[in-house]
C-alpha atoms as a PDB file:
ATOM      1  CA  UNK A   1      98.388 140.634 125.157  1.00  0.00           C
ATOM      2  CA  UNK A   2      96.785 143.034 123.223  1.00  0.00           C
ATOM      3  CA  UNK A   3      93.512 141.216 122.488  1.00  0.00           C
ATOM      4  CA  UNK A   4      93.302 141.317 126.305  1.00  0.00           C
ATOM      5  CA  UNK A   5      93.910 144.617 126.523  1.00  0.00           C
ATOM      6  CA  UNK A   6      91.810 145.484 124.372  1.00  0.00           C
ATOM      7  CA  UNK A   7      88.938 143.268 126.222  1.00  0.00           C
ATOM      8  CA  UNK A   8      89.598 144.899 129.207  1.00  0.00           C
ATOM      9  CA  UNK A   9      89.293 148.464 127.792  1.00  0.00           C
ATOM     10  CA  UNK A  10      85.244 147.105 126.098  1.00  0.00           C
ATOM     11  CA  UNK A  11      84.457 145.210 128.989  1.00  0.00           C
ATOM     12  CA  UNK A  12      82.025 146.656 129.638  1.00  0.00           C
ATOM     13  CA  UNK A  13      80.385 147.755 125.892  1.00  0.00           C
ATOM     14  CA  UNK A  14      81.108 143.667 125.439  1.00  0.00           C
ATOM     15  CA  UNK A  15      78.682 142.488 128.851  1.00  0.00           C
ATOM     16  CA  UNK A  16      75.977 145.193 128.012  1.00  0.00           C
ATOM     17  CA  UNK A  17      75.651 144.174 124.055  1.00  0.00           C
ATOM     18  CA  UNK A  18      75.656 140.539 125.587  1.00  0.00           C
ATOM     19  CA  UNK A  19      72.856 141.633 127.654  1.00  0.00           C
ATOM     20  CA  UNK A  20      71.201 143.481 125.192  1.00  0.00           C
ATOM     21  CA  UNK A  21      71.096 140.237 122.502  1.00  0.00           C
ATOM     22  CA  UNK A  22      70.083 137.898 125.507  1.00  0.00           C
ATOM     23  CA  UNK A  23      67.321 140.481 126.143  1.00  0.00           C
ATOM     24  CA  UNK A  24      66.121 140.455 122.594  1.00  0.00           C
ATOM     25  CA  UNK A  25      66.432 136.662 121.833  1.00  0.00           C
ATOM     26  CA  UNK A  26      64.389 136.160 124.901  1.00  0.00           C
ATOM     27  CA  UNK A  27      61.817 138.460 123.736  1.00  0.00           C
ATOM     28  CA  UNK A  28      61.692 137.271 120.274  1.00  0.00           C
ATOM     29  CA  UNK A  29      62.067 133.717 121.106  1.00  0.00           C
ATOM     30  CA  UNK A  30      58.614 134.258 123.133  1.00  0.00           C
ATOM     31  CA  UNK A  31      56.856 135.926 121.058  1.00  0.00           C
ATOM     32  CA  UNK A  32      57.289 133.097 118.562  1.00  0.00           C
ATOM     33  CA  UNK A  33      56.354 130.481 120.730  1.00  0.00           C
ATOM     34  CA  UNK A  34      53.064 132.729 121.947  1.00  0.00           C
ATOM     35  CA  UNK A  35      52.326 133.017 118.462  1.00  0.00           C
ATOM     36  CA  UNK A  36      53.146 130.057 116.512  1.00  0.00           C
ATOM     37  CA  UNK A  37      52.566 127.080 119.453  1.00  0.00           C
ATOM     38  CA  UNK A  38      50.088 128.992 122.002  1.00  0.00           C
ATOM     39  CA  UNK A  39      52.928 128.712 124.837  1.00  0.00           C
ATOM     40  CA  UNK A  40      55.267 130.839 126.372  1.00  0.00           C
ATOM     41  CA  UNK A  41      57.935 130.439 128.351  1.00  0.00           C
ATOM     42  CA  UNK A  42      57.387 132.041 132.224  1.00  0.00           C
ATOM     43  CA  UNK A  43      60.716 132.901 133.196  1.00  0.00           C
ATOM     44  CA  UNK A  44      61.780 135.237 129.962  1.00  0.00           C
ATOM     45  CA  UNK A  45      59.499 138.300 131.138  1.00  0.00           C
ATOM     46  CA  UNK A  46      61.724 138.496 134.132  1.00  0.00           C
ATOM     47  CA  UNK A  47      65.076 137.132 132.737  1.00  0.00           C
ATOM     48  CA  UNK A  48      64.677 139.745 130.256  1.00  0.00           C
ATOM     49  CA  UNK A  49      64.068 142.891 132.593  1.00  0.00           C
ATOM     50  CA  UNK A  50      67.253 141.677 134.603  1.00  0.00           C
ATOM     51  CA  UNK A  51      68.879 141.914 130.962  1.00  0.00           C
ATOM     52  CA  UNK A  52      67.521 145.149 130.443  1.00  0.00           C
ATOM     53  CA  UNK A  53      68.704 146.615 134.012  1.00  0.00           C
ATOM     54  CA  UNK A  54      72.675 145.110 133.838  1.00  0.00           C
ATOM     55  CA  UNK A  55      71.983 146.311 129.644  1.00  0.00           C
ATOM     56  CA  UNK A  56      71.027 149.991 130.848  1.00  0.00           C
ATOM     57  CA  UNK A  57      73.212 150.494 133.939  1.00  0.00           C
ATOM     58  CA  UNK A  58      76.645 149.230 131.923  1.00  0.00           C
ATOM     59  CA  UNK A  59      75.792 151.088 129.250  1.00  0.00           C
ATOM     60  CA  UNK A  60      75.273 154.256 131.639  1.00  0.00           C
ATOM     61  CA  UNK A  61      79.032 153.397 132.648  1.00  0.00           C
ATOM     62  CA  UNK A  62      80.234 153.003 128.988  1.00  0.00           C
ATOM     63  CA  UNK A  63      78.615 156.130 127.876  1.00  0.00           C
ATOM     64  CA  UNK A  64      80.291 158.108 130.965  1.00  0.00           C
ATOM     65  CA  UNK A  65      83.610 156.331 130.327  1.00  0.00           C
ATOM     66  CA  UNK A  66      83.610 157.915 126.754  1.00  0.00           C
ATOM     67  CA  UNK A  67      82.629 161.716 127.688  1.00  0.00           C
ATOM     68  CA  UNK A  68      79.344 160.790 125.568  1.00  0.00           C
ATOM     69  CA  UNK A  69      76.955 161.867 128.373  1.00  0.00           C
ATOM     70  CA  UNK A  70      74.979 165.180 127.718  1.00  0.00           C
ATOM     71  CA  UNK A  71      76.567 168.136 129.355  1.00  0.00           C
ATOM     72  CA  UNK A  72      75.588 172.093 128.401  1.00  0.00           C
ATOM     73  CA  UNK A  73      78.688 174.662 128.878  1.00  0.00           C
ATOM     74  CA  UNK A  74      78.044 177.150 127.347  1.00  0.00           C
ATOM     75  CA  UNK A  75      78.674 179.535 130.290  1.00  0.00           C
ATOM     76  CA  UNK A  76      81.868 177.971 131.435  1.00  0.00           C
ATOM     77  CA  UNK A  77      82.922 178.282 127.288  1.00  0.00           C
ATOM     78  CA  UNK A  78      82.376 182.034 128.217  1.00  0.00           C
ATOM     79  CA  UNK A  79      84.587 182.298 130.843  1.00  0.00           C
ATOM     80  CA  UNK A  80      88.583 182.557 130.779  1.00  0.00           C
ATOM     81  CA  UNK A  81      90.514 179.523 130.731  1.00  0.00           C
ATOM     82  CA  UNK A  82      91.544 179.373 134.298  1.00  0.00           C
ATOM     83  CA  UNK A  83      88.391 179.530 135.695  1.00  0.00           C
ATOM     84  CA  UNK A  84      87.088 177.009 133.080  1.00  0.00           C
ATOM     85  CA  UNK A  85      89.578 174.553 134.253  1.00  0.00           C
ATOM     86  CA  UNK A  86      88.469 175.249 137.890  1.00  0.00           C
ATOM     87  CA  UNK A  87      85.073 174.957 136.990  1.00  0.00           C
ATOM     88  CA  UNK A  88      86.055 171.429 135.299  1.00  0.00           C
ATOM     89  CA  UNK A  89      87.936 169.997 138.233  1.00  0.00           C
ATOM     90  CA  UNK A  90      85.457 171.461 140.837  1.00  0.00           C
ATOM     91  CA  UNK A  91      82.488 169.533 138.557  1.00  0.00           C
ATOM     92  CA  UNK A  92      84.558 165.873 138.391  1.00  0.00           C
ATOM     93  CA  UNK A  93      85.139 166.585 141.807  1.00  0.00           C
ATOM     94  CA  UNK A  94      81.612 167.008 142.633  1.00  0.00           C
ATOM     95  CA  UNK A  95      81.009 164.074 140.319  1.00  0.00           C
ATOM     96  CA  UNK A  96      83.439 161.744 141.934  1.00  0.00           C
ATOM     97  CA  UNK A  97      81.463 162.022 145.177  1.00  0.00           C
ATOM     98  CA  UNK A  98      78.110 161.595 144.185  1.00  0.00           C
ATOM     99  CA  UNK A  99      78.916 158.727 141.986  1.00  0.00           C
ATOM    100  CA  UNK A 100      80.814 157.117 145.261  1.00  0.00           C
ATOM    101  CA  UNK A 101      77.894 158.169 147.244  1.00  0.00           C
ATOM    102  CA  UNK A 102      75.797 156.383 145.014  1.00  0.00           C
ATOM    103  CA  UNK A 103      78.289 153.881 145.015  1.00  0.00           C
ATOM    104  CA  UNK A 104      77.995 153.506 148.658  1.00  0.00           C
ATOM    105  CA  UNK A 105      73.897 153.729 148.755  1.00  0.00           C
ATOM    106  CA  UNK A 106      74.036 150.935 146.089  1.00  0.00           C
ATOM    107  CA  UNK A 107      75.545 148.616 148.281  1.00  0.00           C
ATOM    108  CA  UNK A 108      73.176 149.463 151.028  1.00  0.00           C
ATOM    109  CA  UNK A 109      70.388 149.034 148.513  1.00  0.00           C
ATOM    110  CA  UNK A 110      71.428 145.478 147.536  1.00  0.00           C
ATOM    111  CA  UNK A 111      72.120 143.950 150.831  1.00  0.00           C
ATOM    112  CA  UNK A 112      68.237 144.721 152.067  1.00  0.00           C
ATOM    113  CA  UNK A 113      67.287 143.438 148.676  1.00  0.00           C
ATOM    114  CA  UNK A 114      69.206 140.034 149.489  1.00  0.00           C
ATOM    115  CA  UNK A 115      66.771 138.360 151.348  1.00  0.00           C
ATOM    116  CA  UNK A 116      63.955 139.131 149.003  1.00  0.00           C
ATOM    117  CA  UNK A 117      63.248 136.578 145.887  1.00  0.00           C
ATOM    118  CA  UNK A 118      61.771 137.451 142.531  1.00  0.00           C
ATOM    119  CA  UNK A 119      58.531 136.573 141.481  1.00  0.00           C
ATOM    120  CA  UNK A 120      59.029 134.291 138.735  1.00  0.00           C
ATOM    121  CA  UNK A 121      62.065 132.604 139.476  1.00  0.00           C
ATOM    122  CA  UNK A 122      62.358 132.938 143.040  1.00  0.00           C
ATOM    123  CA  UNK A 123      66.176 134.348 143.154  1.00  0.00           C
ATOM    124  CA  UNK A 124      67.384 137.020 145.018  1.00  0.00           C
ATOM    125  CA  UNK A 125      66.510 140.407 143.632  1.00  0.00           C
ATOM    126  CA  UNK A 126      70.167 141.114 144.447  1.00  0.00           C
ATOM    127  CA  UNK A 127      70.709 140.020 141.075  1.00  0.00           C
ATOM    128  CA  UNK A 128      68.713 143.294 139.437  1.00  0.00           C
ATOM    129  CA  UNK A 129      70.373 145.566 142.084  1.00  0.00           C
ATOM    130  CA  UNK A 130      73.911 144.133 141.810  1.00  0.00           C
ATOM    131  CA  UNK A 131      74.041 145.869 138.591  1.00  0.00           C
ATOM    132  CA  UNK A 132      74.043 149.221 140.203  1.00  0.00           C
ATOM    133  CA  UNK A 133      76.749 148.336 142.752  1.00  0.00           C
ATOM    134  CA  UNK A 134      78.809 147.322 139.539  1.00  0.00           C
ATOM    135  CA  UNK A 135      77.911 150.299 137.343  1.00  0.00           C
ATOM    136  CA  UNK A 136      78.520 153.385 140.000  1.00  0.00           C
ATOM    137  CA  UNK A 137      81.550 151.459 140.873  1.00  0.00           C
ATOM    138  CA  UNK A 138      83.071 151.718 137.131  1.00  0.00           C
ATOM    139  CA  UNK A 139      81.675 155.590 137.163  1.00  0.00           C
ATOM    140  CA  UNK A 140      83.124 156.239 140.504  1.00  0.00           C
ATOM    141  CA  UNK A 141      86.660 154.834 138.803  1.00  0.00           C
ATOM    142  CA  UNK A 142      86.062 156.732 135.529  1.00  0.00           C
ATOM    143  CA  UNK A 143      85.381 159.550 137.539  1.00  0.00           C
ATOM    144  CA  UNK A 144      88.350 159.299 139.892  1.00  0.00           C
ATOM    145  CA  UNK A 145      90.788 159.299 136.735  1.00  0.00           C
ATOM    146  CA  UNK A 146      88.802 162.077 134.768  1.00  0.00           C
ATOM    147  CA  UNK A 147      90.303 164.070 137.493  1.00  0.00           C
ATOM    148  CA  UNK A 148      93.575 162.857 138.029  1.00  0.00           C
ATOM    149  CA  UNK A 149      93.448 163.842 134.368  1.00  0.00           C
ATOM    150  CA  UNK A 150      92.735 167.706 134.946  1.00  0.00           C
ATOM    151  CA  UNK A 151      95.190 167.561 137.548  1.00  0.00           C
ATOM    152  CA  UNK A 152      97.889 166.106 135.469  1.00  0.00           C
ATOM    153  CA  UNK A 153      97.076 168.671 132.525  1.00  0.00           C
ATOM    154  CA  UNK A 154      97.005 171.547 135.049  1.00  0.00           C
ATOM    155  CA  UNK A 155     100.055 170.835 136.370  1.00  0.00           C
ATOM    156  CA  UNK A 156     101.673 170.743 133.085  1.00  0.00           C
ATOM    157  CA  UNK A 157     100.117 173.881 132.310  1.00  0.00           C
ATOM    158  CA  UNK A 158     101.689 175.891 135.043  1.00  0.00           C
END
């Protein structure tokens, strides 16, 4: 149970470094056959940028799910501690409902992108958007329980 856990927890570090070595044995694996046999395979050029979009997009959601996004404070550092934590819960607020928003446009997004096929390989291009639908859905959850988080600590701090 706890090597599930655990899975769970690095899903999504575990799909993006998937998608990141896919990306780069693709790469590599043409560049040696352009090289050393004077062929390539057609399909890695655009197998590879759907890689790189689910590898960027996760990884936007992993970095978010650890704090490890850039954020400057040093105003709010300046301020007293009540009206930093109100200035915290106010931001993740404000950061829950543009990542649902974007959530929401994602979806949007995808489903005119269903009909249209990709140049190489001819499938939907719902495949490269999908990956936003799935990414600002994690951040929307991350999101949702940074601030059930501040609300749990200010509770406690009353």
């Amino acid at each position: 149970m706890n090597a599930l856990k655990r899975l769970l927890t690095n899903l999504e570090e575990i799909v993006c470094g998937s998608f990141l070595v896919a990306m780069i044995a693709l790469v590599i694996l043409n560049v040696i056959l352009r090289y050393l046999f004077d062929t390539s395979i057609t399909w890695s050029e655009e197998v590879a940028t759907i890689c790189f979009v689910w590898c960027v997009f996760l990884g936007a959601s992993a970095t978010y799910k650890h704090k490890m996004d850039m954020g400057i404070d040093v105003l709010v550092k300046l301020t007293p501690p009540k009206i930093e934590r109100a200035i915290s819960i106010f931001t993740k607020l404000l950061l829950l409902t543009l990542n649902a928003y974007l959530f929401y446009i994602s979806i949007i997004f995808t489903t005119i992108a269903w009909e249209k096929p990709t140049a190489v390989i001819g499938i939907s291009s719902a495949v490269f958007n999908s990956a936003l639908i799935v990414s600002f859905a994690l951040i929307s959850l991350h999101s949702l329980r940074f601030v059930l988080q501040d609300l749990k600590k200010m509770r406690n701090w009353s």
